[in-house]
Protein backbone atom coordinates (compact mmCIF):
# COMPACT_ATOMS: atom_id res chain seq x y z
CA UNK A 1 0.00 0.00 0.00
CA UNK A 2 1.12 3.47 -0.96
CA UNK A 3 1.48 6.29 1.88
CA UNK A 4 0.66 10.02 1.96
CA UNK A 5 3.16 12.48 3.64
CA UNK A 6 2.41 13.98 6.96
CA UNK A 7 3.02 17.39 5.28
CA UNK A 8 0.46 16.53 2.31
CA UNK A 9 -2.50 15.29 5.04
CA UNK A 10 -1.71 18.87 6.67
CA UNK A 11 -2.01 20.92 3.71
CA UNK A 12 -5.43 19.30 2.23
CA UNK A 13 -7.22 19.36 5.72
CA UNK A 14 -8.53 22.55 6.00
CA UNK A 15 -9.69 21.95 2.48
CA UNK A 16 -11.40 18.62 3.09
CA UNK A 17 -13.11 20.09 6.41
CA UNK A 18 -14.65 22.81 3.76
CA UNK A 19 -15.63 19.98 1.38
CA UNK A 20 -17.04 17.51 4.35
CA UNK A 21 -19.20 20.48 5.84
CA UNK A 22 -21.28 20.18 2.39
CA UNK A 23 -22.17 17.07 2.65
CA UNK A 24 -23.12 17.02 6.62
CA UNK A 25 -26.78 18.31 6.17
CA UNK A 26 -27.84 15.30 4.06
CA UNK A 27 -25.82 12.54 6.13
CA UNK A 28 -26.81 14.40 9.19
CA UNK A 29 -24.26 11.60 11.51
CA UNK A 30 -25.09 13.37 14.69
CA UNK A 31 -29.22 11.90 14.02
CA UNK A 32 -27.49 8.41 13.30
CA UNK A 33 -25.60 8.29 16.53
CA UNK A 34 -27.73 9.22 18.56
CA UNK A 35 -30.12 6.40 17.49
CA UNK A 36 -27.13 3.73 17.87
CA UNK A 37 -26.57 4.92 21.27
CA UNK A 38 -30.09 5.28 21.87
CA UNK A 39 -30.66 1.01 20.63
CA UNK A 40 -28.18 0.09 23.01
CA UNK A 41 -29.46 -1.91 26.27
CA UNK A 42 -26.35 -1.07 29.04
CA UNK A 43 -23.03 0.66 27.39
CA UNK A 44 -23.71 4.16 25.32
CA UNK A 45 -20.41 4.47 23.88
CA UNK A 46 -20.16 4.27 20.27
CA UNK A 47 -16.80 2.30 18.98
CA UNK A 48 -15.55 3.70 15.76
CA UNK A 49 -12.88 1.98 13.35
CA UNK A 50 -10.93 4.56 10.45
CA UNK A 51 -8.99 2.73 8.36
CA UNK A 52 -6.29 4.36 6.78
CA UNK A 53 -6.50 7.19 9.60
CA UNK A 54 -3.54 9.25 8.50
CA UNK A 55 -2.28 11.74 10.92
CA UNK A 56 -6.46 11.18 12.80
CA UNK A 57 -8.24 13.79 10.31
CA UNK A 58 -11.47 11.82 10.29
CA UNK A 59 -11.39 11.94 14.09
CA UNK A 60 -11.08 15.25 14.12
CA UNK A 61 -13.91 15.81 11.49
CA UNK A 62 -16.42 13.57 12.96
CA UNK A 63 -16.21 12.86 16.96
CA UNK A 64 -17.59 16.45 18.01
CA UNK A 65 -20.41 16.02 15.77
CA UNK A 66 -21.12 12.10 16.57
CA UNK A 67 -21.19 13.75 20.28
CA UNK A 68 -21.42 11.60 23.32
CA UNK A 69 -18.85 9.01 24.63
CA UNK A 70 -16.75 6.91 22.22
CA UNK A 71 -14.30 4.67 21.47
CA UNK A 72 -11.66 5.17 18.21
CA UNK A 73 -9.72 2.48 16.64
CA UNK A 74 -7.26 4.34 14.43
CA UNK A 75 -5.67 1.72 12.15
CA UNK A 76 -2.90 2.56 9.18
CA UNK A 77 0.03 0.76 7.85
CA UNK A 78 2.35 4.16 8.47
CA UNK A 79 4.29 4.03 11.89
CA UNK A 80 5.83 7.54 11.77
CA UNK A 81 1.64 8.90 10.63
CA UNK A 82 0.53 6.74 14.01
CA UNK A 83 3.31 8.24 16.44
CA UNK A 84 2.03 11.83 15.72
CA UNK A 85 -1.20 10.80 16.21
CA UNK A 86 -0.98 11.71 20.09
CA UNK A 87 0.79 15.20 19.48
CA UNK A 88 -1.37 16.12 16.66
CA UNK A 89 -4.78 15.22 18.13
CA UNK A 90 -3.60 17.25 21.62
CA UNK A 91 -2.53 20.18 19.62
CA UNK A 92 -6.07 20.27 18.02
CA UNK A 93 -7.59 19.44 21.24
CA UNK A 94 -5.47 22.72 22.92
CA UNK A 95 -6.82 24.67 19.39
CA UNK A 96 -10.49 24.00 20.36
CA UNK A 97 -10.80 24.09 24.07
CA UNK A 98 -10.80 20.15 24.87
CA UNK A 99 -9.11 18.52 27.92
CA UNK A 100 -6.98 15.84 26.85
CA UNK A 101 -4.91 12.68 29.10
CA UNK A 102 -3.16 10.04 28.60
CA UNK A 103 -2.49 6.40 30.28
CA UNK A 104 0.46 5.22 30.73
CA UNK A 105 1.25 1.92 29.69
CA UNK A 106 -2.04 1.69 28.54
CA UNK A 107 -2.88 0.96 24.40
CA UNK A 108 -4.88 3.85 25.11
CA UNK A 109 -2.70 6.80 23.27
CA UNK A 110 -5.58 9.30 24.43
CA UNK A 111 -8.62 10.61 25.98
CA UNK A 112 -9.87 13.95 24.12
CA UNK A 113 -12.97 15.51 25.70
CA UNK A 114 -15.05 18.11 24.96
CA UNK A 115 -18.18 19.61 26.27
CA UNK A 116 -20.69 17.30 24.41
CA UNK A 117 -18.12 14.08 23.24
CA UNK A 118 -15.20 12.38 24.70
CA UNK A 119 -13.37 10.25 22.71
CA UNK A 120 -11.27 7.03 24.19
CA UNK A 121 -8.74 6.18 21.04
CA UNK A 122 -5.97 3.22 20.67
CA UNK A 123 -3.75 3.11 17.49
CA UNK A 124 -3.12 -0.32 15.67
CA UNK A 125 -0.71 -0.52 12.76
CA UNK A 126 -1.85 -2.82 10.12
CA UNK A 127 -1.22 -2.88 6.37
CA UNK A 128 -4.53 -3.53 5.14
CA UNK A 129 -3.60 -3.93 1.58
CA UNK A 130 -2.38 -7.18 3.02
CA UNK A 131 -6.20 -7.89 4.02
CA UNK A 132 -8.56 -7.23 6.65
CA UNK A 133 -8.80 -10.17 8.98
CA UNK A 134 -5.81 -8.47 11.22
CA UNK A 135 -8.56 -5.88 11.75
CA UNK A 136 -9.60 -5.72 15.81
CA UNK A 137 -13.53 -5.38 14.84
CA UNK A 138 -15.05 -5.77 18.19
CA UNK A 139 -18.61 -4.66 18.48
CA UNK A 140 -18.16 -1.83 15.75
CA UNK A 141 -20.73 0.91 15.16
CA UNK A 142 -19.46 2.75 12.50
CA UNK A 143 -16.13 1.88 10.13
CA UNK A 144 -15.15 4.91 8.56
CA UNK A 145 -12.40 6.26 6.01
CA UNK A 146 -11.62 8.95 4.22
CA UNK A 147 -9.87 9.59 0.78
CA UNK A 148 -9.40 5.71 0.59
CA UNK A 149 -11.71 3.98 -1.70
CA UNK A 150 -10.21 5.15 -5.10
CA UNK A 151 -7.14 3.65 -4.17
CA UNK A 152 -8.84 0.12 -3.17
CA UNK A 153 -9.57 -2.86 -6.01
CA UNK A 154 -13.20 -3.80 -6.43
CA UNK A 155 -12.75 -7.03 -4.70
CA UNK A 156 -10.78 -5.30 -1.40
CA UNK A 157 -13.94 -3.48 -1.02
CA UNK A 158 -16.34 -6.28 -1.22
CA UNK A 159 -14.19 -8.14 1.65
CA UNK A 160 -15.08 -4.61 3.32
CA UNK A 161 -18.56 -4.46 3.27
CA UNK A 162 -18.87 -7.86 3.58
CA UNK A 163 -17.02 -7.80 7.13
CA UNK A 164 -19.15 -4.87 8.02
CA UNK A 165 -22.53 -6.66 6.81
CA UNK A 166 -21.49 -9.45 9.28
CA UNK A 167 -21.50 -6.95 12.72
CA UNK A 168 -24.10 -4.76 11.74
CA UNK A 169 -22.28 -2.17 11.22
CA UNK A 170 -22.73 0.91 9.74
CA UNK A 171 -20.14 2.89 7.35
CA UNK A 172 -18.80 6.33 6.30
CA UNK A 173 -16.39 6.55 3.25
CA UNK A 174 -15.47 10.46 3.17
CA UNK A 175 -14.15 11.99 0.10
CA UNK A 176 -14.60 9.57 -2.36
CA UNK A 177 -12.79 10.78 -5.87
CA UNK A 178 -15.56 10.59 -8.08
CA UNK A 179 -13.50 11.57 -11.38
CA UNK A 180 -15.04 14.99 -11.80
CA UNK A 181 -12.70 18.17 -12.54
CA UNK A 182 -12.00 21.98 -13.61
CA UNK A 183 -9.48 24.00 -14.28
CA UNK A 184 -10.27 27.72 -14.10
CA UNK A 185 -9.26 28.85 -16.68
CA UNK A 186 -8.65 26.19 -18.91
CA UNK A 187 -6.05 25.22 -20.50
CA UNK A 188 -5.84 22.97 -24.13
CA UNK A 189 -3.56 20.75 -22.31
CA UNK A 190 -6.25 19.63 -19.43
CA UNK A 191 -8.71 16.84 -20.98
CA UNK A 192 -5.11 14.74 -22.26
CA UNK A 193 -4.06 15.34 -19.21
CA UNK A 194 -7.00 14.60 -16.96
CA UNK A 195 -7.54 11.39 -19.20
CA UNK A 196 -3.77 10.10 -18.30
CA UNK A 197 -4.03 11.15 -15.01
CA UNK A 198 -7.17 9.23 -14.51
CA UNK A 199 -5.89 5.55 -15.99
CA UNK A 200 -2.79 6.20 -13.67
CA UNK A 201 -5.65 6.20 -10.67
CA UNK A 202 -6.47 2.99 -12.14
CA UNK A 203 -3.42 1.26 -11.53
CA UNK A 204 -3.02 -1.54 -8.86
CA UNK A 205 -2.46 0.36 -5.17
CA UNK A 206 -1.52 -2.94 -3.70
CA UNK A 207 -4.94 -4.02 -2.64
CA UNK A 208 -4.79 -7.09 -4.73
CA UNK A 209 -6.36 -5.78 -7.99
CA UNK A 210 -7.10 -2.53 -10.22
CA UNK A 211 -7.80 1.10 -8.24
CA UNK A 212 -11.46 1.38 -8.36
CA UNK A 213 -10.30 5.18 -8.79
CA UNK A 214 -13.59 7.37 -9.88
CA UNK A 215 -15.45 4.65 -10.78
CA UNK A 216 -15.22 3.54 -6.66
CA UNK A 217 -18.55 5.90 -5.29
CA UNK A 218 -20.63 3.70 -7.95
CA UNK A 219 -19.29 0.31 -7.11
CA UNK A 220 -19.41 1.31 -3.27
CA UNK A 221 -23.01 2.91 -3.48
CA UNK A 222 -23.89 -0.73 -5.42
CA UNK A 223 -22.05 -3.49 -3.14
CA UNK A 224 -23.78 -1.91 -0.02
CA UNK A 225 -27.19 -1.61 -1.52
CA UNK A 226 -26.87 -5.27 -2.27
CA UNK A 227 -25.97 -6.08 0.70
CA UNK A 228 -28.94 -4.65 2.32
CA UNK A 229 -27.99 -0.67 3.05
CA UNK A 230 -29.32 2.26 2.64
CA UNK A 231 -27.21 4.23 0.96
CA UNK A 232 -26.90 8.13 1.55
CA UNK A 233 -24.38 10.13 -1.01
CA UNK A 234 -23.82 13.58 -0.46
CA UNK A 235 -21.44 15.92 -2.64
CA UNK A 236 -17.88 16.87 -0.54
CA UNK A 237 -16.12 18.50 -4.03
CA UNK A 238 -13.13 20.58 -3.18
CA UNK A 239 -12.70 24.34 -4.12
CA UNK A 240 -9.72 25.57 -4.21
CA UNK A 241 -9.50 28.96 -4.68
CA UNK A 242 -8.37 32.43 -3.30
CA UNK A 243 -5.26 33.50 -0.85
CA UNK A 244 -5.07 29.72 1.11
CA UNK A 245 -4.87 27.94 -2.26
CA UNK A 246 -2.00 28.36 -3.88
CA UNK A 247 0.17 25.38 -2.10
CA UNK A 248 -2.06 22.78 -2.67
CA UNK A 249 -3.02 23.56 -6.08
CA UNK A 250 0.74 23.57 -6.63
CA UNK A 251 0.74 20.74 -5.23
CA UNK A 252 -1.89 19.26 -7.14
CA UNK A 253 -0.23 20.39 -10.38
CA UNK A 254 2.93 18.61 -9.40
CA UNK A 255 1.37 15.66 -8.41
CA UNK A 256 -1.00 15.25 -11.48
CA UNK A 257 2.02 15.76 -14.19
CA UNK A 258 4.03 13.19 -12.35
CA UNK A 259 1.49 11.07 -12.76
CA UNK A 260 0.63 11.44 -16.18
CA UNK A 261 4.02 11.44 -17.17
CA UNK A 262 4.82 7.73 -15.63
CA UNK A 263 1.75 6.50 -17.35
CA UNK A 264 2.59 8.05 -20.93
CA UNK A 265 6.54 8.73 -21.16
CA UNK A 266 6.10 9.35 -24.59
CA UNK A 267 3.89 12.64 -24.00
CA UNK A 268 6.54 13.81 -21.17
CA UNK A 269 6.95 17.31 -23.35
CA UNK A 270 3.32 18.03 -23.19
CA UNK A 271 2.66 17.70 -19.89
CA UNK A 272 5.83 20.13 -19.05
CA UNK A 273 4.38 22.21 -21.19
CA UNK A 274 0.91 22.12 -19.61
CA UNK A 275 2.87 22.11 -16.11
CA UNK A 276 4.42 25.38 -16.69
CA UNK A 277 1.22 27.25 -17.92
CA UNK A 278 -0.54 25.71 -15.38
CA UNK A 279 2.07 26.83 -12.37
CA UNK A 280 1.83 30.18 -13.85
CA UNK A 281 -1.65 30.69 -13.09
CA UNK A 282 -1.69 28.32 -9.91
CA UNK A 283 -2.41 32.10 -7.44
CA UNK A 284 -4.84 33.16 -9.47
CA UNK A 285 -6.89 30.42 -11.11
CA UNK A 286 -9.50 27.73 -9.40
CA UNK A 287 -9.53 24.24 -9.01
CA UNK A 288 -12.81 22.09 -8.23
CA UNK A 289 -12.20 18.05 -7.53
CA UNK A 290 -15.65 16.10 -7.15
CA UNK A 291 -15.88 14.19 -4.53
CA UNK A 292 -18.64 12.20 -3.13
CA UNK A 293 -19.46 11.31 0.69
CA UNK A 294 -21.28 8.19 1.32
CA UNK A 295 -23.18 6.72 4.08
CA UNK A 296 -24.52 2.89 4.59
CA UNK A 297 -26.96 2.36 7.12
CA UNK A 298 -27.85 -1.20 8.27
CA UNK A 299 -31.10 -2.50 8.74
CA UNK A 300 -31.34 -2.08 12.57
CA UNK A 301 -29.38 1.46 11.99
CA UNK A 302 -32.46 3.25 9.72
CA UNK A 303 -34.36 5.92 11.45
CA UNK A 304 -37.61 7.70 10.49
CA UNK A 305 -37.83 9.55 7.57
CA UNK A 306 -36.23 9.57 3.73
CA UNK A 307 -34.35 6.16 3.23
CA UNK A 308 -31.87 7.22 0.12
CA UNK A 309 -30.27 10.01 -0.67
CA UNK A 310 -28.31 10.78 -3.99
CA UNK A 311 -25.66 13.34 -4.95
CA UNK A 312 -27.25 16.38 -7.27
């Protein structure tokens, strides 16, 4: 499995916050949880698994508004990513006004509370390319990942839903690439280079198969509504514009001609070209990459109301 720099996680969080807070009104989590913790008998905590948690974004994103007592699982393959997880979370923590402690000799790497959540988290490292029986399920309420699935085969993600099918429990796949994007303005150079770009998202990630890439929000949205979901899709596109966009888009520039240069050597002078009128406008121009949140509610898990939701 391929890894993502601590510095690149920084530098497209404040963007996927922005993109996440579209979709929240139609997946409305908060409503969800409470019903889970509501259904339960004895114990209200709520025991969450991210796969591929990164430096603990997701965390960040989602236990204030999940509310309530709960317990994190924060699995990824990346050692250095899960040793930071600790400082990173308490400097948030400090950011927003929540107490934080830790346990010594504990697997416990933190307690984060707040004034309507507290959060008990342990950190696992596990390559899950390799598979997911290494996985610690327990009693599970809600797996979750973000910016994963377009890097997973079609058959990885079966084995996912499929273990998740078997506990009941319900899922959250954040910012799913769903293939959609714009340069502003545009540039000749952008469809040839979109179109490499996207067959190199194609390749095998290590998960045993073919990168769903954008075609992974319509295979997920399909295995789980076999499988007995209801599925909820809500749009999370980035937007990168004005004075706080320049380094990513740069980024994004960089990382999208290396990309479709190691798929198609052969057009290596083109996409220089298009890389140099395209880093000449990265202060000033826009950037919009669809993505797609989506939500799978088991049986037990529905509530009142609208059963499906789909992205406009």
């Amino acid at each position: 499995m391929s890894g993502f720099s601590a510095d690149w996680l920084a530098l497209r969080e404040p963007f996927d916050h922005r993109a996440r807070a579209m979709a929240w009104p139609a997946l409305d989590i908060g409503a969800h949880a409470a019903r889970w913790r509501a259904a339960q008998s004895h114990d209200r905590v709520l025991t969450v698994i991210d796969l591929a948690c990164g430096s603990g974004a997701n965390l960040r994103a989602l236990a204030p508004r999940i509310t309530g007592p709960q317990r994190w699982q924060l699995i990824d393959h990346d050692a250095a990513l899960l040793a930071a997880v600790p400082r990173t979370l308490t400097r948030w923590a400090r950011e927003h006004g929540y107490r934080t402690t830790t346990t010594p000799g504990s697997r416990t790497a933190l307690h984060v509370e707040g004034a309507d959540f507290s959060v008990e988290l342990v950190t696992e490292q596990a390559d899950l390319a390799l598979g997911l029986d290494g996985v610690g399920w327990r009693q599970a309420h809600l797996i979750t990942a973000s910016a994963l699935l377009d890097l997973v085969s079609a058959a990885w993600l079966a084995a996912l839903v499929s273990a998740a099918r078997e506990r009941s429990a319900a899922l959250l796949f954040a910012l799913c690439v769903d293939g959609r994007t714009a340069w502003e303005p545009v540039d000749p150079g952008d469809a040839e280079i979109h179109r490499l770009f996207s067959l190199h998202q194609r390749r095998d990630k290590g998960f045993g198969g073919p990168a769903l890439g954008p075609a992974a929000v319509p295979q997920a949205c399909g295995l789980l509504a076999q499988a007995g979901y209801t599925v909820l899709q809500a749009r999370s596109d980035w937007d990168l514009a004005g004075p706080d966009a320049p380094a990513i888009v740069t980024a994004m520039i960089e990382g999208t001609a290396a990309a479709a240069t190691e798929q198609a050597p052969e057009a290596g002078a083109a996409v220089r070209q298009w890389k140099t009128r395209r880093m000449a406008l990265a202060a000033v121009g826009r950037l919009s990459v669809g993505h797609a949140d989506i939500m799978a509610l088991p049986a037990m898990a529905r509530g009142p109301g609208p059963t499906a939701g789909r992205a406009p």
